[in-house]
C-alpha atoms as a PDB file:
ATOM      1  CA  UNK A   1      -4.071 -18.897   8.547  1.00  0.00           C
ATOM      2  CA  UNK A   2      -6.521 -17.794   6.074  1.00  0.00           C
ATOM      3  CA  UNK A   3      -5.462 -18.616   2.037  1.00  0.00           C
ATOM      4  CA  UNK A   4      -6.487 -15.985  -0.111  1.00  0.00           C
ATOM      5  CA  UNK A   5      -9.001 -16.935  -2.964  1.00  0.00           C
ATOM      6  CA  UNK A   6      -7.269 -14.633  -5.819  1.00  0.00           C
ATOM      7  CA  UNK A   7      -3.662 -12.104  -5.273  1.00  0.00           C
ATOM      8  CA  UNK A   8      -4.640  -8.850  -4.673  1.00  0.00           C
ATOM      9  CA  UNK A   9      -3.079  -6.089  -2.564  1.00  0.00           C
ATOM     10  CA  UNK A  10      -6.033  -4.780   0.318  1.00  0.00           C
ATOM     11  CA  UNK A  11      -6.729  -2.147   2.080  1.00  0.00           C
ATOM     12  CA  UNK A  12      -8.323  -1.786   5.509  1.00  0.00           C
ATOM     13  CA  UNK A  13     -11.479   0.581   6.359  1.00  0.00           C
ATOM     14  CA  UNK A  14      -9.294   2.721   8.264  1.00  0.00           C
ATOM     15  CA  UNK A  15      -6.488   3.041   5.914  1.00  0.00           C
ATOM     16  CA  UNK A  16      -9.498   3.537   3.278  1.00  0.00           C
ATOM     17  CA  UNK A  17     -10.866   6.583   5.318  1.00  0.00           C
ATOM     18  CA  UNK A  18      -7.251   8.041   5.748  1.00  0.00           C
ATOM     19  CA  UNK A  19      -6.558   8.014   2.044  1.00  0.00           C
ATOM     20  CA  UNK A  20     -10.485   9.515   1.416  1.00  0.00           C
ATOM     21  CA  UNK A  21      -8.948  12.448   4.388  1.00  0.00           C
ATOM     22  CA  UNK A  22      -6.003  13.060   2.833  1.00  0.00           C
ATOM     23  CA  UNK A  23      -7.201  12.818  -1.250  1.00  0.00           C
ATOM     24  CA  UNK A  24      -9.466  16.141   0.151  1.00  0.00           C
ATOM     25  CA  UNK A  25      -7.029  17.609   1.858  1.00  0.00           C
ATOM     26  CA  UNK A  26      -5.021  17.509  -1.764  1.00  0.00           C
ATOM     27  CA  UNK A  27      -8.162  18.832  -3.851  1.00  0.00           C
ATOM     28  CA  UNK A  28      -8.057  15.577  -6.166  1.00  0.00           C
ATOM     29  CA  UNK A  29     -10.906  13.805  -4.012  1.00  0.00           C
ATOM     30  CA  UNK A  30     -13.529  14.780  -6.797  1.00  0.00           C
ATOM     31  CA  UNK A  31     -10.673  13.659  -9.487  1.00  0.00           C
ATOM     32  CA  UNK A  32     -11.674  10.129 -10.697  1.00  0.00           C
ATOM     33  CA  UNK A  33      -8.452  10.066 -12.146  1.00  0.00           C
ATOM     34  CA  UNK A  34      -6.313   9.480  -8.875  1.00  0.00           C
ATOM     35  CA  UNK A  35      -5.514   6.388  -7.116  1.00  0.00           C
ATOM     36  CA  UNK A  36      -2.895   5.098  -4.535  1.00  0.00           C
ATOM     37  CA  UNK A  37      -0.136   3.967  -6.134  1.00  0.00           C
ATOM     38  CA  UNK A  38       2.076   1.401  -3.926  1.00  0.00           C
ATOM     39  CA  UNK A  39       5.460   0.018  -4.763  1.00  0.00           C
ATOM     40  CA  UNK A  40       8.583  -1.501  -3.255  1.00  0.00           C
ATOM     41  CA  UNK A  41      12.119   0.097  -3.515  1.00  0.00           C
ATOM     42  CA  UNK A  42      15.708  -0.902  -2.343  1.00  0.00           C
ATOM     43  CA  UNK A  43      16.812   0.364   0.803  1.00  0.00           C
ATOM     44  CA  UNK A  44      15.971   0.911   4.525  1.00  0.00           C
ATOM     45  CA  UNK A  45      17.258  -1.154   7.696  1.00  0.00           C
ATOM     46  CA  UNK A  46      16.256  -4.616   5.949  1.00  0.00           C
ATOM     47  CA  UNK A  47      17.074  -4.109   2.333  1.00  0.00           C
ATOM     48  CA  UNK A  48      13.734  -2.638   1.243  1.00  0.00           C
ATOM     49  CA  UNK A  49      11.259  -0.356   1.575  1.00  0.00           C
ATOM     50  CA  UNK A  50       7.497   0.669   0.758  1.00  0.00           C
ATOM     51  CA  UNK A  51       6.512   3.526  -0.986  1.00  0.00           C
ATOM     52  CA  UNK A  52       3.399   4.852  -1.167  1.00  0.00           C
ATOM     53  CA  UNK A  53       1.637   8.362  -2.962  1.00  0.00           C
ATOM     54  CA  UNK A  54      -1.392   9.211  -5.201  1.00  0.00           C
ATOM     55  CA  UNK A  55      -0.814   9.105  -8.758  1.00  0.00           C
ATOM     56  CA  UNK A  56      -2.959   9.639 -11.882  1.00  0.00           C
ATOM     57  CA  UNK A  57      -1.206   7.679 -14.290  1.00  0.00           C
ATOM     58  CA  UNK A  58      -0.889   4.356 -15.090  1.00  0.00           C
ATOM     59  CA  UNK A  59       1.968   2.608 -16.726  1.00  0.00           C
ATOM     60  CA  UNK A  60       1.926  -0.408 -19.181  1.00  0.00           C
ATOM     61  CA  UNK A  61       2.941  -2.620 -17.076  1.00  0.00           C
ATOM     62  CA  UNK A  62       1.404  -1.709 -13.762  1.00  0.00           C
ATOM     63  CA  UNK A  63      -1.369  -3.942 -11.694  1.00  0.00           C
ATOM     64  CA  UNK A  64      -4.742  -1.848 -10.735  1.00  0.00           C
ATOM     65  CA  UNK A  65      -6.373  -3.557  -8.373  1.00  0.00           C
ATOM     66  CA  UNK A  66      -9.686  -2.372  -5.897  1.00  0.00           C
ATOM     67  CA  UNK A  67     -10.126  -2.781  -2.510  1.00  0.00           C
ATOM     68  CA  UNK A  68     -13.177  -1.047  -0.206  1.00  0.00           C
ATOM     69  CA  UNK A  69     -13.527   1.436  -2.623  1.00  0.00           C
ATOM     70  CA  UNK A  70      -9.908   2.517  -3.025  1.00  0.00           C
ATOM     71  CA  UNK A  71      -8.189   1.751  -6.860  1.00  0.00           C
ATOM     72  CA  UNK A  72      -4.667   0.590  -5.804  1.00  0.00           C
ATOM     73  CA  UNK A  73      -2.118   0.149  -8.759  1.00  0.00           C
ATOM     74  CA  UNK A  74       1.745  -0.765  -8.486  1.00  0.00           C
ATOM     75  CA  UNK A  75       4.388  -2.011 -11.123  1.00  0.00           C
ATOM     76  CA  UNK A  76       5.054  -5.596 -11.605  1.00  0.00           C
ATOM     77  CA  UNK A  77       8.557  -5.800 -10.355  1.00  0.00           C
ATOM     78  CA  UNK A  78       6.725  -4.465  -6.726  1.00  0.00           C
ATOM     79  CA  UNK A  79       3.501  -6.627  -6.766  1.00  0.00           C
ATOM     80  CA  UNK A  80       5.518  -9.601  -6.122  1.00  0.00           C
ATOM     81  CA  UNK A  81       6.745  -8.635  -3.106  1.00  0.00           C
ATOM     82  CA  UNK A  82       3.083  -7.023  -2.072  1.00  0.00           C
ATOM     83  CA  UNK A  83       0.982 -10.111  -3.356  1.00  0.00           C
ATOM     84  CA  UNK A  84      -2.087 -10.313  -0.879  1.00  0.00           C
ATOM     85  CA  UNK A  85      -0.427  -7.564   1.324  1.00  0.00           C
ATOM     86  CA  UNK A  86      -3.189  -5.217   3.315  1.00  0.00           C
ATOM     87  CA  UNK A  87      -2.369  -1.379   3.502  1.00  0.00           C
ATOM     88  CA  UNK A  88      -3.274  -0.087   7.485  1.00  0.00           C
ATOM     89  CA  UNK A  89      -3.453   2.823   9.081  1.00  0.00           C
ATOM     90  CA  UNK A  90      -2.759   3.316  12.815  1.00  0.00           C
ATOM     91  CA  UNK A  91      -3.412   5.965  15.088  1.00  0.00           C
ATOM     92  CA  UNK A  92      -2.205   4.857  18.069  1.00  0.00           C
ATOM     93  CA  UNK A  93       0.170   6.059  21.001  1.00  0.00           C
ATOM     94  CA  UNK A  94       3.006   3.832  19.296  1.00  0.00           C
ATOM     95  CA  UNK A  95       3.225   5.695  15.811  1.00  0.00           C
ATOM     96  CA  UNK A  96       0.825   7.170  13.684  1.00  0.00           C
ATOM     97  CA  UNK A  97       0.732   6.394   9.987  1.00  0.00           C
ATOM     98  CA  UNK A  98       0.339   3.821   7.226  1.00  0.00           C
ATOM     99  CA  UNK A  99       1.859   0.502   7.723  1.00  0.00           C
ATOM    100  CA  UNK A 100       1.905  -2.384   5.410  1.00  0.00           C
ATOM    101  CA  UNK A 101       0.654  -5.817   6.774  1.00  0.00           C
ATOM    102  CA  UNK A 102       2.490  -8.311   4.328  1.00  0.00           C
ATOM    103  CA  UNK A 103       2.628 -12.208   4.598  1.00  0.00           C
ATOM    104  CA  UNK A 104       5.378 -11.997   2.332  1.00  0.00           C
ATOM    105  CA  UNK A 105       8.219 -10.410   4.212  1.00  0.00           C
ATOM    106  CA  UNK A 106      10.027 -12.908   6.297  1.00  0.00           C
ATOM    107  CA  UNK A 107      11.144 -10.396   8.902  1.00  0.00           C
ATOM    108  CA  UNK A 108      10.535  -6.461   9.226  1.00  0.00           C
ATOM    109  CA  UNK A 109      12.590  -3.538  11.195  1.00  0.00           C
ATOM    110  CA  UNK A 110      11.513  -2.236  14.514  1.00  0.00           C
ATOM    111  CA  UNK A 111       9.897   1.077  12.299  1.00  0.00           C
ATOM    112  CA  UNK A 112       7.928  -0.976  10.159  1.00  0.00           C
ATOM    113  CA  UNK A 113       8.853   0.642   7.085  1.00  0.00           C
ATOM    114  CA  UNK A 114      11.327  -1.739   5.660  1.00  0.00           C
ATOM    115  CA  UNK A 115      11.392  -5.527   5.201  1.00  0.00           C
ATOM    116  CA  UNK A 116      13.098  -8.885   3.348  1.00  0.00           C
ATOM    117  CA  UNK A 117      11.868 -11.630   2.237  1.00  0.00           C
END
């Protein structure tokens, strides 16, 4: 197991080229403005969940962070749960979407979109 040199939230090339996709397919790929906002809320089959969306505006107490290209921000509270977590994208026969790869969460749900730590 790799230690990472600095805490930082990732993102993987083809996670990068789905968020390029789908900023173009919203009309705010030319908009400098935008970046993926990530976060962590209560809820889901182990007690919490990711969020994810594309946001313009950041908040005083948020973490902006870049990764391959891609500006990724989140509050606080969230970035201690996503410390050195990579956002993926699969595309597979087994489910399609973003996932997040976290060495954080000490188990996950069968979905993959909630977890505990």
């Amino acid at each position: 197991m790799s230690v990472a040199l600095e805490n930082s939230i990732y993102i993987s090339d083809k996670a990068k080229d789905k968020v390029h996709q789908l900023m173009q397919d919203a009309g705010i790929s030319d908009d400098k403005s935008y970046f993926v906002r990530v976060g962590v809320v209560g809820g889901g089959c182990s007690g919490l969940s990711y969020k994810l969306d594309f946001d313009n505006e950041v908040k005083p107490m948020d973490q902006a962070f870049e990764d391959n290209g891609i500006k990724i921000v989140t509050d606080l509270k969230s970035f201690l749960y996503l410390v050195n977590t990579t956002l993926d994208f699969s595309d597979g026969l087994n489910g399609k979407g973003f996932y997040f790869s976290n060495p954080n969460a000490s188990r996950t749900c069968g979905c993959g979109e909630s977890f505990a730590v």
